[in-house]
C-alpha atoms as a PDB file:
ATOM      1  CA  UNK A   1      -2.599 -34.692  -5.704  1.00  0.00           C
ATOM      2  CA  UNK A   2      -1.539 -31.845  -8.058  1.00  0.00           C
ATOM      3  CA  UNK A   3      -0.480 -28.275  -6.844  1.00  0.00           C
ATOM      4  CA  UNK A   4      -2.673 -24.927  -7.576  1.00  0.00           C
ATOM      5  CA  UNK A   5      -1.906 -23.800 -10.608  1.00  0.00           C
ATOM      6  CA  UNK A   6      -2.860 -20.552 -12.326  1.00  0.00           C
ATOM      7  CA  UNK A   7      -3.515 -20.130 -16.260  1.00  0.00           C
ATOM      8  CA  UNK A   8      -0.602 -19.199 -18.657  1.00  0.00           C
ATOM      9  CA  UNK A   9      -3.107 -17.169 -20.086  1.00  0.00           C
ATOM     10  CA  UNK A  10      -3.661 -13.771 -18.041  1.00  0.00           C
ATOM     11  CA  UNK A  11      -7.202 -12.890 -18.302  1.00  0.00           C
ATOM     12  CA  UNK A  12      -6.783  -9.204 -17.952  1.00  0.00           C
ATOM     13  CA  UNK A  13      -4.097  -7.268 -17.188  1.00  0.00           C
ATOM     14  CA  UNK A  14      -3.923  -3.294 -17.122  1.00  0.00           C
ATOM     15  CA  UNK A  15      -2.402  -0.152 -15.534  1.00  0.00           C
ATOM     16  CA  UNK A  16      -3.570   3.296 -14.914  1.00  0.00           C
ATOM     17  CA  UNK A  17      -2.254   6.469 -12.987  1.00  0.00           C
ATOM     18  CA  UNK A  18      -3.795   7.929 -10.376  1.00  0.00           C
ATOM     19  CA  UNK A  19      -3.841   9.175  -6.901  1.00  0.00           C
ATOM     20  CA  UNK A  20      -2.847   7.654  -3.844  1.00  0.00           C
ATOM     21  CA  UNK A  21      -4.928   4.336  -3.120  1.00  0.00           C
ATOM     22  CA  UNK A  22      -7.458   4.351  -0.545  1.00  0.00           C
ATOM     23  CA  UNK A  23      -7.061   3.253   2.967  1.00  0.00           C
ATOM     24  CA  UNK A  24      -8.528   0.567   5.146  1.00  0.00           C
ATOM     25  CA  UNK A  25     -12.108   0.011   3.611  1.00  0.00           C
ATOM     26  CA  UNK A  26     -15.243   1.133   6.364  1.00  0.00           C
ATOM     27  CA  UNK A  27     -17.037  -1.326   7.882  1.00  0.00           C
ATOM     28  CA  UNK A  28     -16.387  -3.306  11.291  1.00  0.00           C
ATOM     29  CA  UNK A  29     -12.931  -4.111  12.830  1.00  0.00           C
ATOM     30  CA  UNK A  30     -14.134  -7.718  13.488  1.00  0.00           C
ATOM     31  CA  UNK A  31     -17.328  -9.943  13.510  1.00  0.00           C
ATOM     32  CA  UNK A  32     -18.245 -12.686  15.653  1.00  0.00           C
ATOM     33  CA  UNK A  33     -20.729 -14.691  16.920  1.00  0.00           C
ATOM     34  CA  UNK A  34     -23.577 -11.849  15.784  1.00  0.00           C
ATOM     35  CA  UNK A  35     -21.071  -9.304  17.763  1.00  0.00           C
ATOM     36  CA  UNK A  36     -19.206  -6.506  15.922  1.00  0.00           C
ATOM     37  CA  UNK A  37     -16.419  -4.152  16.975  1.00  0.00           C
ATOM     38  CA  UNK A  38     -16.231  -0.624  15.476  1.00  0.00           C
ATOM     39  CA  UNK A  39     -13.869   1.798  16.161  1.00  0.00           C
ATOM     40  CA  UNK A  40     -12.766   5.467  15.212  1.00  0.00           C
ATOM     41  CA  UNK A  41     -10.423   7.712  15.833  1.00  0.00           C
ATOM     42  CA  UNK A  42     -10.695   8.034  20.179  1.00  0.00           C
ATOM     43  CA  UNK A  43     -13.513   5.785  20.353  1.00  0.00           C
ATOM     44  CA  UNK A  44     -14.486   1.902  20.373  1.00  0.00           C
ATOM     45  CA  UNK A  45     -17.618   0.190  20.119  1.00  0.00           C
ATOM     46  CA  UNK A  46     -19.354  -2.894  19.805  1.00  0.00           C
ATOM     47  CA  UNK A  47     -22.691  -3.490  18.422  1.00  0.00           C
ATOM     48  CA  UNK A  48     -24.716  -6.496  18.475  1.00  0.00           C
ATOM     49  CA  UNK A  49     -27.538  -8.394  15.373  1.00  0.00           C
ATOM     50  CA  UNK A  50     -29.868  -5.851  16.264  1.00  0.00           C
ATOM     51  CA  UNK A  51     -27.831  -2.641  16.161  1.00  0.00           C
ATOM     52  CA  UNK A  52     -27.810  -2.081  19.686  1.00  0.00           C
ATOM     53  CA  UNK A  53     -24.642  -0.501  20.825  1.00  0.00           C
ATOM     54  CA  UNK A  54     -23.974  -3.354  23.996  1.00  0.00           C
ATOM     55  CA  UNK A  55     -21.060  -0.942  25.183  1.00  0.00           C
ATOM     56  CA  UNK A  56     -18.550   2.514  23.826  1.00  0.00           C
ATOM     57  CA  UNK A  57     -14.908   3.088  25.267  1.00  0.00           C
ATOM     58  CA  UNK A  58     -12.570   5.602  24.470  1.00  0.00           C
ATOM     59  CA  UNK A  59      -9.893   4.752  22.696  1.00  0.00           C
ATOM     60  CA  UNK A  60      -5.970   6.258  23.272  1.00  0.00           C
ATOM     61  CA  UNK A  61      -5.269   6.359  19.445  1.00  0.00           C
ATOM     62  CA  UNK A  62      -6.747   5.326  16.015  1.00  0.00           C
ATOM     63  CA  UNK A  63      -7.841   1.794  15.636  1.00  0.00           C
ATOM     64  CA  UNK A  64      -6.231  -0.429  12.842  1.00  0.00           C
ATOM     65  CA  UNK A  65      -7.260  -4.146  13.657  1.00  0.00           C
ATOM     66  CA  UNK A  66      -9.322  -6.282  15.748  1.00  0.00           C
ATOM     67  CA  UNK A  67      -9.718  -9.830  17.024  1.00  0.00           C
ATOM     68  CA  UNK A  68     -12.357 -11.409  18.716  1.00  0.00           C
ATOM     69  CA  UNK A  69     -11.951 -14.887  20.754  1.00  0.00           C
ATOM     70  CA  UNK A  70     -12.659 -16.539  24.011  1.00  0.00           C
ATOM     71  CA  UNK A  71     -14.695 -13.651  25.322  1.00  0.00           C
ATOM     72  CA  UNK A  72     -11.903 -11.258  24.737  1.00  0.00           C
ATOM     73  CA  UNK A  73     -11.157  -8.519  22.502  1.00  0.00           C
ATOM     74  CA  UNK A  74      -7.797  -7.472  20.961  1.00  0.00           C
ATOM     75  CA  UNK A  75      -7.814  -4.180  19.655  1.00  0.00           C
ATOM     76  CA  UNK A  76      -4.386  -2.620  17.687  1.00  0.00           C
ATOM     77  CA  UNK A  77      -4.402   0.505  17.206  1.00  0.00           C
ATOM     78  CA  UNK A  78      -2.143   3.498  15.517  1.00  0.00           C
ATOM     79  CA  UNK A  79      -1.224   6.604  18.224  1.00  0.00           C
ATOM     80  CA  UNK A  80      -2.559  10.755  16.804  1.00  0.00           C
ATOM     81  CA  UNK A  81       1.257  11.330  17.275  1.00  0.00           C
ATOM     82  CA  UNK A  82       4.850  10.375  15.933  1.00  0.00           C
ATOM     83  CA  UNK A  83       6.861   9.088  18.531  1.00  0.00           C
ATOM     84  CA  UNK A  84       9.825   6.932  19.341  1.00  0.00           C
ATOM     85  CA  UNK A  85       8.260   4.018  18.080  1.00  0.00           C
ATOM     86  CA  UNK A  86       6.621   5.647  15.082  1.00  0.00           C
ATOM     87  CA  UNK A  87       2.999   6.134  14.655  1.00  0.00           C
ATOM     88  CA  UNK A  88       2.200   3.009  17.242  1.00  0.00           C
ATOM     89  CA  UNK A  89      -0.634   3.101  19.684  1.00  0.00           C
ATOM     90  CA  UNK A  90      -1.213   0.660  22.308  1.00  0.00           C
ATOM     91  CA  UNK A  91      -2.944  -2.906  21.763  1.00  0.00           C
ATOM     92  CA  UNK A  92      -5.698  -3.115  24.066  1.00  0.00           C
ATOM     93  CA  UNK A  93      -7.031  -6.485  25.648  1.00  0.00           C
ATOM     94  CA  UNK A  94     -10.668  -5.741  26.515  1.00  0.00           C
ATOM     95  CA  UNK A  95     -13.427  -7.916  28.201  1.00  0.00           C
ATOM     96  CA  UNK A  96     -16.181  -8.670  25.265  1.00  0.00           C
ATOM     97  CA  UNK A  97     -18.872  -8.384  27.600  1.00  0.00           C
ATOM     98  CA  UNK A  98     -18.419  -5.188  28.561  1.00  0.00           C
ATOM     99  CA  UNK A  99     -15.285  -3.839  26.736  1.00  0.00           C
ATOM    100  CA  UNK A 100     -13.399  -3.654  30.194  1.00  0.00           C
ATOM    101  CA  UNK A 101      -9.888  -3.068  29.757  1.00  0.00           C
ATOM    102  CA  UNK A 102      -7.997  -6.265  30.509  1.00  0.00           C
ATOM    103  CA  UNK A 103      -4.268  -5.246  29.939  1.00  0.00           C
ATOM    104  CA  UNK A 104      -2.393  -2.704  28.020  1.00  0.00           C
ATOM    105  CA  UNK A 105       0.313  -4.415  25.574  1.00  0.00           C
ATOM    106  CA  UNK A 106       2.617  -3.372  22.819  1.00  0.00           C
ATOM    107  CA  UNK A 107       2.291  -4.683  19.725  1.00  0.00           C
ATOM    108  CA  UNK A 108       1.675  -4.233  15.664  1.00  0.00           C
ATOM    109  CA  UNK A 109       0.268  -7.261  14.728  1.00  0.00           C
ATOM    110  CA  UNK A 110      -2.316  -9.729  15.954  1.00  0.00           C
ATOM    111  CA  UNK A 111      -4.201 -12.959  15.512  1.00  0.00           C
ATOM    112  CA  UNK A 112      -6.325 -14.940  17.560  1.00  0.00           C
ATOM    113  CA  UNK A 113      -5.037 -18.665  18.466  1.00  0.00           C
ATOM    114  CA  UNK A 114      -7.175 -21.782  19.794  1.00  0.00           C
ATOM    115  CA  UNK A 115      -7.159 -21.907  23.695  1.00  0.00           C
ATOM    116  CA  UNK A 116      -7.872 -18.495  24.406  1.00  0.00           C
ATOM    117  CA  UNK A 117      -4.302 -17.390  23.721  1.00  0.00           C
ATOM    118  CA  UNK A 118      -3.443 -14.988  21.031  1.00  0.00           C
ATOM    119  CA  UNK A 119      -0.382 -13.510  19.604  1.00  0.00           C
ATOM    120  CA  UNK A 120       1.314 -10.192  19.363  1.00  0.00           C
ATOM    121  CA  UNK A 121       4.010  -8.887  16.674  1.00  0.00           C
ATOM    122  CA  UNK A 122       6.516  -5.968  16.876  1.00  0.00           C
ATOM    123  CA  UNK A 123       8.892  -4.940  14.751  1.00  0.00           C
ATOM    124  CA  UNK A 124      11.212  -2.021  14.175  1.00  0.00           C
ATOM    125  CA  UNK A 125      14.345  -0.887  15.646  1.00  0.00           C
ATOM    126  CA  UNK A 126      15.924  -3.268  17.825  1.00  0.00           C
ATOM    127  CA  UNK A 127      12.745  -5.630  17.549  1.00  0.00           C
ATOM    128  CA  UNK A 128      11.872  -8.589  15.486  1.00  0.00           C
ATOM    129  CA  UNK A 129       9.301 -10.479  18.048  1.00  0.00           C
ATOM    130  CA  UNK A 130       6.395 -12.393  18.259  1.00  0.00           C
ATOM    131  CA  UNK A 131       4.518 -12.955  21.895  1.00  0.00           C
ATOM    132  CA  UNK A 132       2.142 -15.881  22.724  1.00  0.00           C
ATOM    133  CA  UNK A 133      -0.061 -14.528  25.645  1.00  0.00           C
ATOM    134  CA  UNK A 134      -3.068 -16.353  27.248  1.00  0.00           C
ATOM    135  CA  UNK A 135      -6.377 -14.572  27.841  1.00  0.00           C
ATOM    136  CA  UNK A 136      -5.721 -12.256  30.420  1.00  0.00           C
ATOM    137  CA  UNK A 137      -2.662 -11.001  29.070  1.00  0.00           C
ATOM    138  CA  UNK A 138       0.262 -12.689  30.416  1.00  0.00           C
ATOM    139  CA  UNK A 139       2.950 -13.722  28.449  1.00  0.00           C
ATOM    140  CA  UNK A 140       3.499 -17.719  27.861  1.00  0.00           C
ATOM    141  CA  UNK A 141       6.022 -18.401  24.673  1.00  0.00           C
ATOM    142  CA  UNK A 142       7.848 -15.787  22.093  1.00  0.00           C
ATOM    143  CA  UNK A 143      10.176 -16.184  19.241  1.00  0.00           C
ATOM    144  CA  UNK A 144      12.460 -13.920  16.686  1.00  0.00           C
ATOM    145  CA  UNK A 145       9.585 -13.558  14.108  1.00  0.00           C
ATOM    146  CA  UNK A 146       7.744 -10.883  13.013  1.00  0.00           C
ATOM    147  CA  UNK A 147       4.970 -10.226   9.809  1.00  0.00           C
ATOM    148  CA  UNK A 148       1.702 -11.591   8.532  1.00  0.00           C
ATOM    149  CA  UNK A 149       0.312 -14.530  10.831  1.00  0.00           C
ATOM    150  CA  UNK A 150      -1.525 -17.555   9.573  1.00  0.00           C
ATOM    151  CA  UNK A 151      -3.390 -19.292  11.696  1.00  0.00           C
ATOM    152  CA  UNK A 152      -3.817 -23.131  10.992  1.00  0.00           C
ATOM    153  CA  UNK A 153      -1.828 -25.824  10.618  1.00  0.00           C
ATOM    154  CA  UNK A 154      -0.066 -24.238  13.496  1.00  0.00           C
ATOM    155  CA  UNK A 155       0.927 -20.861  13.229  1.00  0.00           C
ATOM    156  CA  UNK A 156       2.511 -19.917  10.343  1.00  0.00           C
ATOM    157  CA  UNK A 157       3.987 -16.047   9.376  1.00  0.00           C
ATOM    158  CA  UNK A 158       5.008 -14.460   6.044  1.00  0.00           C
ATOM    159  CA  UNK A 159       7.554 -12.347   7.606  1.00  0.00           C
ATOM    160  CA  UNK A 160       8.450  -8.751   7.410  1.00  0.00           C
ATOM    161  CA  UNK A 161      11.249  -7.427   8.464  1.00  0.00           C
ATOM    162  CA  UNK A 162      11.393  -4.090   6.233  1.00  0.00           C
ATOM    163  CA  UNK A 163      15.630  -4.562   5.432  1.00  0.00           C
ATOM    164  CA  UNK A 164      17.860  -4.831   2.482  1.00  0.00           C
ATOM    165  CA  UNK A 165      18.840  -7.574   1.907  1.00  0.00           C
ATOM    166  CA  UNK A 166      15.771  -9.494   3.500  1.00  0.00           C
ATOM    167  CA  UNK A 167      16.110 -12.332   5.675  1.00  0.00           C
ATOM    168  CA  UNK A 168      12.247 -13.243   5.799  1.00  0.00           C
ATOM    169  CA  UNK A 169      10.857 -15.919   5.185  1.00  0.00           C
ATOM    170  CA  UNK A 170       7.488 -18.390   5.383  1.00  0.00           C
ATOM    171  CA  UNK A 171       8.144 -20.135   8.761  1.00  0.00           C
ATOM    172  CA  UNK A 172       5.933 -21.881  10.829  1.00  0.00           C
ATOM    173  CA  UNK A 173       5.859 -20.757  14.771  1.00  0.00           C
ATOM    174  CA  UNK A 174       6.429 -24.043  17.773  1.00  0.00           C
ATOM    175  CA  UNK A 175       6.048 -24.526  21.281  1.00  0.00           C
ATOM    176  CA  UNK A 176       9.462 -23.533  23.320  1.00  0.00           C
ATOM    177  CA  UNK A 177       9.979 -20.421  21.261  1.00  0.00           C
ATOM    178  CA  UNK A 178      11.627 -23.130  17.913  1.00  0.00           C
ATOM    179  CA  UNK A 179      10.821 -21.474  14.292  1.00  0.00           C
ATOM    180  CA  UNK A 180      10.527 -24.116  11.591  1.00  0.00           C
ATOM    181  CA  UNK A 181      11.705 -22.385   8.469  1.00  0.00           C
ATOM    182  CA  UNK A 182      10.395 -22.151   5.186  1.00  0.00           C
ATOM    183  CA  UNK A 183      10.857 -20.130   1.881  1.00  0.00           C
ATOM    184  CA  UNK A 184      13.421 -17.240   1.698  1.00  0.00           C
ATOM    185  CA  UNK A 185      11.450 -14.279   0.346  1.00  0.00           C
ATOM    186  CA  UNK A 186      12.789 -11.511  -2.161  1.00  0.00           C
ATOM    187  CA  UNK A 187      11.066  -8.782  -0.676  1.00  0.00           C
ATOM    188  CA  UNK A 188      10.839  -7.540   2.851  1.00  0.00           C
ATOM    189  CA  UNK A 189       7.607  -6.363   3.081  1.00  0.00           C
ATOM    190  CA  UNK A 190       5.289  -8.258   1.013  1.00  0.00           C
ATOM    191  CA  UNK A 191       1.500  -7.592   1.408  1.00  0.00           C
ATOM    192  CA  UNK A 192      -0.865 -10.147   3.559  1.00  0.00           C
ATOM    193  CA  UNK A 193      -0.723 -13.399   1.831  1.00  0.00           C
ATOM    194  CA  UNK A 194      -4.130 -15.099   0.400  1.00  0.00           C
ATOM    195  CA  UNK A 195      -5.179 -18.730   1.797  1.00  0.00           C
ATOM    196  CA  UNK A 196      -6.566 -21.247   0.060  1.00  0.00           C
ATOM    197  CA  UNK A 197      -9.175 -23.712   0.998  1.00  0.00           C
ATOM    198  CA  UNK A 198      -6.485 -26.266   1.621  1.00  0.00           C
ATOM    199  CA  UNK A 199      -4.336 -24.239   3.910  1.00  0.00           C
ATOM    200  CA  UNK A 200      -1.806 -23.159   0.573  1.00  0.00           C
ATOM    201  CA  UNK A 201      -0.377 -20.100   0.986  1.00  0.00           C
ATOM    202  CA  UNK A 202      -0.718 -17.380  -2.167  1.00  0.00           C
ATOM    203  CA  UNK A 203       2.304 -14.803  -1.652  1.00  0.00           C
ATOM    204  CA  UNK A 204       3.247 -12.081  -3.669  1.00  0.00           C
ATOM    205  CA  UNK A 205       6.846 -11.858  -3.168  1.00  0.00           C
ATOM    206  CA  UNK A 206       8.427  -8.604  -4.892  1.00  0.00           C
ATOM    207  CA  UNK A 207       5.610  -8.799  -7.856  1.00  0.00           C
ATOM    208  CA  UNK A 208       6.431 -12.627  -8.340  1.00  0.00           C
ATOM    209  CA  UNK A 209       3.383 -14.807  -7.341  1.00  0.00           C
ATOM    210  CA  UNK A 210       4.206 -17.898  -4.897  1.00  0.00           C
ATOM    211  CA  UNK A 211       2.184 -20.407  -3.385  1.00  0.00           C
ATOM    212  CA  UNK A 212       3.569 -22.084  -0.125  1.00  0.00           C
ATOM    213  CA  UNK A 213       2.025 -25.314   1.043  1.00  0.00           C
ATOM    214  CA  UNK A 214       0.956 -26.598   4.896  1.00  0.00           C
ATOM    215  CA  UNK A 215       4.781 -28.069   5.038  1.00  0.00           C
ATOM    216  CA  UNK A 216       5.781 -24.871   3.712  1.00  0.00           C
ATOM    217  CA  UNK A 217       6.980 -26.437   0.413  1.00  0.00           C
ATOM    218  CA  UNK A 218       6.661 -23.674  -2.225  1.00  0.00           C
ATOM    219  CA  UNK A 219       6.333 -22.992  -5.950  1.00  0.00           C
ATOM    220  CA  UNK A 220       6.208 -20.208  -8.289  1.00  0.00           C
ATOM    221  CA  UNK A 221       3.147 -19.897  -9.835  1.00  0.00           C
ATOM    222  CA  UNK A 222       4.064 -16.265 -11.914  1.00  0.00           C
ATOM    223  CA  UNK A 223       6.409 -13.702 -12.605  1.00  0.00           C
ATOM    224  CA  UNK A 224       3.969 -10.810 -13.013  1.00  0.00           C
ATOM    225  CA  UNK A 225       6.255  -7.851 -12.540  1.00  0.00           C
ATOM    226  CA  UNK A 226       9.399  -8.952 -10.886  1.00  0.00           C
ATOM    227  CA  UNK A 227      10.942  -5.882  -9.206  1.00  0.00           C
ATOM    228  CA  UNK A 228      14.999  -5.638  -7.958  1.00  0.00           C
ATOM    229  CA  UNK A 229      15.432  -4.779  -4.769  1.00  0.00           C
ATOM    230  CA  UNK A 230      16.376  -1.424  -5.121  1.00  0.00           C
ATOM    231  CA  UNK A 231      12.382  -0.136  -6.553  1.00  0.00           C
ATOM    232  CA  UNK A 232      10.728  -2.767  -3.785  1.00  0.00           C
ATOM    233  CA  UNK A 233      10.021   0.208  -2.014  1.00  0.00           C
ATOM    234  CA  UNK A 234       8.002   2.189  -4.220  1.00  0.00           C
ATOM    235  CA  UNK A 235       4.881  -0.669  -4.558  1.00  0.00           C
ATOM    236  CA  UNK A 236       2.504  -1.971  -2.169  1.00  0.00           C
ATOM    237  CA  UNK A 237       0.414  -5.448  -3.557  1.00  0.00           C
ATOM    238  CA  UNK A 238      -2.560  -7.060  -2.538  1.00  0.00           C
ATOM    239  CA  UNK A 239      -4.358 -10.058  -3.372  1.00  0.00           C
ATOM    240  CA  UNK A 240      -8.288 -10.887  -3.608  1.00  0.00           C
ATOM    241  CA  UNK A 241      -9.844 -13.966  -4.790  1.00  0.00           C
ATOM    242  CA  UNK A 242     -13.214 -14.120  -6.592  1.00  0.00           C
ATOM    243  CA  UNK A 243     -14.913 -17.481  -7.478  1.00  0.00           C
ATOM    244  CA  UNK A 244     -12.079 -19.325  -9.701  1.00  0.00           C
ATOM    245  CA  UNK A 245     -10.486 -15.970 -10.482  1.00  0.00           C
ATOM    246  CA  UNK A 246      -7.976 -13.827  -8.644  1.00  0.00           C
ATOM    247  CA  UNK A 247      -7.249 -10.435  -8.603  1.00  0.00           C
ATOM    248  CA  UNK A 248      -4.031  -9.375  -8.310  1.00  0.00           C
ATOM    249  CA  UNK A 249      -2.885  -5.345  -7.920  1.00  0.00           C
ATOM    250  CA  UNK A 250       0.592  -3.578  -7.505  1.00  0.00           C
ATOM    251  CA  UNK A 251       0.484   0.063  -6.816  1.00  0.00           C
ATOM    252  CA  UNK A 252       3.799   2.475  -7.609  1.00  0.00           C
ATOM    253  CA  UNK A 253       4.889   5.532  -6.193  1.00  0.00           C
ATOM    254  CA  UNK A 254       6.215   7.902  -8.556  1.00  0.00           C
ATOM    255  CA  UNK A 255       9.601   8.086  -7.622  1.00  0.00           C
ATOM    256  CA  UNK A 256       9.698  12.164  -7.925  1.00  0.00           C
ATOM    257  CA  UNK A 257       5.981  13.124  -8.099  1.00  0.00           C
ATOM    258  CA  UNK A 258       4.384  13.514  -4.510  1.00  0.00           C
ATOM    259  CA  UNK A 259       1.172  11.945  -4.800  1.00  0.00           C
ATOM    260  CA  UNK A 260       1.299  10.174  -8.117  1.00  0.00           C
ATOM    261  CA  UNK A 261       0.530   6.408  -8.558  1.00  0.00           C
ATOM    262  CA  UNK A 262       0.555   3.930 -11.182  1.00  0.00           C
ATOM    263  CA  UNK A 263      -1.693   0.586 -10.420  1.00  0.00           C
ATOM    264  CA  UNK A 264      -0.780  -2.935 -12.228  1.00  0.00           C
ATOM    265  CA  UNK A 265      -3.563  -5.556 -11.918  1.00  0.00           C
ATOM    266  CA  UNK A 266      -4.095  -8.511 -13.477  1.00  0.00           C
ATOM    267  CA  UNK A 267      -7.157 -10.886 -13.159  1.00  0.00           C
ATOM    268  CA  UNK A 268      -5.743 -14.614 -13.424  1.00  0.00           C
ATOM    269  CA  UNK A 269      -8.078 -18.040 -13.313  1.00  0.00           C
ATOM    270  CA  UNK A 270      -6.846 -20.148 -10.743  1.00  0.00           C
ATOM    271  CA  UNK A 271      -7.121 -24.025 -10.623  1.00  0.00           C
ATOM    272  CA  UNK A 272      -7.185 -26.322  -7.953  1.00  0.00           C
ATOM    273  CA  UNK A 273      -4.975 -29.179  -7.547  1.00  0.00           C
ATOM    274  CA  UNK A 274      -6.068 -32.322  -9.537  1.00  0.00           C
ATOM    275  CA  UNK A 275      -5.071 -35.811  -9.309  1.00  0.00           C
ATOM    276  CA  UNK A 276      -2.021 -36.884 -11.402  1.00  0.00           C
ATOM    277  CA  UNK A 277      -1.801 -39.911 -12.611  1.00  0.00           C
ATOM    278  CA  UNK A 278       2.087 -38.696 -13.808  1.00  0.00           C
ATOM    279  CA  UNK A 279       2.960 -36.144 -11.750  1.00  0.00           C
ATOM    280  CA  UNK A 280       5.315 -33.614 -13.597  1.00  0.00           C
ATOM    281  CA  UNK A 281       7.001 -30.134 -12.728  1.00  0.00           C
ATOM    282  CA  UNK A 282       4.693 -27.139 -11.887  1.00  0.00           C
ATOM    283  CA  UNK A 283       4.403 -25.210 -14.932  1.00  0.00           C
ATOM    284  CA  UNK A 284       5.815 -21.684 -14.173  1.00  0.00           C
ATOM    285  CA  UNK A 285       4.302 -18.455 -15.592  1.00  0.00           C
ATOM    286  CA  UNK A 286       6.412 -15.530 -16.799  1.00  0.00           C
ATOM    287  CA  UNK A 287       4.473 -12.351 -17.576  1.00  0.00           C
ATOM    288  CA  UNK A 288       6.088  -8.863 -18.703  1.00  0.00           C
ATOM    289  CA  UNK A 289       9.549  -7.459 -18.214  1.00  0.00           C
ATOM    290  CA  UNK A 290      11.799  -7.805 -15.130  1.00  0.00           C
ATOM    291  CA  UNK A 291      12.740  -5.006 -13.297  1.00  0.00           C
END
């Protein structure tokens, strides 16, 4: 088999300037199993297919995430307040049933793994960490790895860890606390990667786009707007896939005007991987001017 592969052809690609980009779109935390979990600022809730509200909490800060799994809840949340650890609120372990509070935890970063376990992140300061707890909250594995977590094929993470020069990477979490390492990454806090049907990876890494594969083998698919490490700062990315198409955006701060943006996106046809009855290189895309 062949790799994913996008078009050297971008099918659109424009900018415009703007205000600061919205924040996290409205709608449910999580959805499962005709259960939803809602949450606002003090307040949790969770609704079920008819609308009926099966049970409201109150909530010690501003709900960010949540993940639903073996009759548990795992709420993170952002605190009303800076404090020593920044803006970060407590992750709460709740009973799905009810929305009982299980345990208490710190953490940034979640994801739900088979086996009623699931897995905290922290990063920041002195900590680079992921925990492996089971489902009432007690600890059972960790290792010195932090960012976004992908869950099949094992666990895998696009890490994060917000220095210069970066040391992330795509690894892939195992038992006993042992990292299998992938990819070194260009920048240190690239957006939450897209995952293909097959388990690849789509990463945009400093406005290059990457795809890294279930053995974490990876390729670059295209140099959309490269940036040098000293101008990482200014842009956040994200990626969305429609149909055969995706979407992908950069915004940029203005680097003296408070409140001024400029967004990048392109729209690019992606392929899936084909037979080959010669296999050759990856073709490699290289779009606009590197920064």
């Amino acid at each position: 088999m062949g790799s994913w592969h996008v078009t050297v052809t971008v099918t659109d690609h424009h900018r415009r300037s703007g205000g600061r980009p919205q924040g996290r779109p409205e709608g449910p935390l999580a959805r499962r199993d005709g259960l939803e979990v809602h949450g606002r600022d003090g307040e949790l809730r969770c609704v079920d297919a008819t609308g009926r509200v099966r049970w409201r909490r109150p909530c010690p800060g501003r709900p960010n995430a949540a993940h639903v799994f073996a009759g548990r809840v795992l709420v993170t949340t952002d605190s009303f307040e800076y404090t020593a650890r920044g803006h970060l609120g407590p992750a709460l372990l709740l009973d799905l049933a009810d929305g009982a509070l299980v345990a208490e935890l710190r953490g940034e970063r979640g994801a739900a793994l088979g086996g009623g376990r699931f897995v905290l992140g922290l990063q920041g300061y002195d900590a680079f960490d992921t925990r492996a707890y089971d489902r009432d909250g007690t600890p059972v594995d960790s290792w010195r790895s932090y960012g976004h977590y992908v869950v099949g094929s094992g666990l895998r993470v696009v890490e994060t860890d917000r220095r210069h020069p970066t040391g992330s990477r795509v690894v892939r979490l195992l038992p006993g606390g042992r990292i299998e390492h992938g990819p070194l990454l260009a920048d240190p806090q690239a957006p939450e990667p897209l995952v293909l049907p097959d388990g690849t990876l789509l990463v945009l890494d400093a406005g290059t786009l990457r795809s890294v594969g279930r053995g974490l083998d990876d390729t670059v698919l295209a140099e959309l707007h490269p940036l040098a490490p000293d101008r990482q700062h200014r842009f956040t990315g994200s990626l969305r896939r429609t149909a055969d198409r995706l979407d992908v955006t950069l915004v940029e701060r203005h680097p003296t005007r408070m409140g001024s943006y400029t967004t990048h996106a392109w729209t690019l046809e992606l392929h899936p991987p084909q037979p080959a009855r010669n296999p050759s290189p990856p073709r490699q895309v290289s779009i606009g001017q590197r920064n």
